[in-house]
C-alpha atoms as a PDB file:
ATOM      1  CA  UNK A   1      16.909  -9.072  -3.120  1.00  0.00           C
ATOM      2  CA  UNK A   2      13.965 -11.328  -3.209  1.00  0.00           C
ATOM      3  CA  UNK A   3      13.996 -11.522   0.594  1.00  0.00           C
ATOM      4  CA  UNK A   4      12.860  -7.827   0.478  1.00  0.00           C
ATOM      5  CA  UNK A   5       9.433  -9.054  -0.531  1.00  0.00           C
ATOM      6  CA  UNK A   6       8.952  -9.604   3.227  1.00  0.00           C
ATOM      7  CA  UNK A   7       9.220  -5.813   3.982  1.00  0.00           C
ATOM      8  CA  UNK A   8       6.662  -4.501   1.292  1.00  0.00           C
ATOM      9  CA  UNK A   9       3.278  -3.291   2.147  1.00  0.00           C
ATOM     10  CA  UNK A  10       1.094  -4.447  -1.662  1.00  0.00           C
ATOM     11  CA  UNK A  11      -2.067  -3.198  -1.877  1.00  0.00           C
ATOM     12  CA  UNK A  12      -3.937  -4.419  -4.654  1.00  0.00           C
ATOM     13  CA  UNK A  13      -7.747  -2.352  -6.306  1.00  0.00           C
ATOM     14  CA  UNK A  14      -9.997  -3.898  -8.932  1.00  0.00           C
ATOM     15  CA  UNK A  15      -9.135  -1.250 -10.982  1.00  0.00           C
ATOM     16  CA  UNK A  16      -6.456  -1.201 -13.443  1.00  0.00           C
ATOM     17  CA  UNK A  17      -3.866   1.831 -14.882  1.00  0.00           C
ATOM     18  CA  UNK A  18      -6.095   3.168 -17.041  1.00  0.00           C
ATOM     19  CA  UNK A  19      -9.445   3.600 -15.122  1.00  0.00           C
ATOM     20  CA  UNK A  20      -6.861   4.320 -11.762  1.00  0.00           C
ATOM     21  CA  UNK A  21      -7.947   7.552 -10.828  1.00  0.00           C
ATOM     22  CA  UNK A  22      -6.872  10.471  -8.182  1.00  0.00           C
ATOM     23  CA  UNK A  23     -10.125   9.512  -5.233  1.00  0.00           C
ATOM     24  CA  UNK A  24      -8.493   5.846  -5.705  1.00  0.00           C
ATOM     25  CA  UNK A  25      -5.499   6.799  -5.458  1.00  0.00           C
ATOM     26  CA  UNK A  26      -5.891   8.789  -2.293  1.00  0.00           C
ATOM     27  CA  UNK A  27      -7.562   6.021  -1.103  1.00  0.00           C
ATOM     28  CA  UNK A  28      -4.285   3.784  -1.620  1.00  0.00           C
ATOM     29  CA  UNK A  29      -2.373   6.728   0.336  1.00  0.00           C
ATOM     30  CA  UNK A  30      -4.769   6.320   3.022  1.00  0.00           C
ATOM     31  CA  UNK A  31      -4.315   2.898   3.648  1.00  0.00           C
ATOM     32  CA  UNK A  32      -0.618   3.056   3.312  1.00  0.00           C
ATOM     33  CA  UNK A  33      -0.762   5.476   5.711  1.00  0.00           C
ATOM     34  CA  UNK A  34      -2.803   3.748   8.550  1.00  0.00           C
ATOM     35  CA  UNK A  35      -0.596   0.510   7.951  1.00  0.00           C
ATOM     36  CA  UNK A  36       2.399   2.591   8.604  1.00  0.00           C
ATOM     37  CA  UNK A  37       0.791   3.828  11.966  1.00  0.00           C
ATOM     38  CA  UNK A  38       0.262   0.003  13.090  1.00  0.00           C
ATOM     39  CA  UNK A  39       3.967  -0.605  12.586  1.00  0.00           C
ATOM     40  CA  UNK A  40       6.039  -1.281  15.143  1.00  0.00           C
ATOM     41  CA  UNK A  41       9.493  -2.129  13.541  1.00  0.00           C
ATOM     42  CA  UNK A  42       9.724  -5.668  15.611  1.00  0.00           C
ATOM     43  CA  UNK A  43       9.472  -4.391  19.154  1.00  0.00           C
END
């Protein structure tokens, strides 16, 4: 299972659970978001 590490998109923020809040948050989404239009699934 290790080898699934290679297939995860991380994304890391200074801030930690506590102080995580919803703009931050959204902001994560965001980013997830245009990483997943970049994708291209090896073609």
């Amino acid at each position: 299972m290790s080898w699934w590490i290679g297939y995860a998109e991380l994304y890391f923020t200074a801030k930690r659970c506590p102080e995580l809040d919803i703009p931050t948050f959204k902001e994560a989404l965001a980013w997830f978001d245009t990483m997943a239009e970049k994708r291209n699934f090896g073609k």
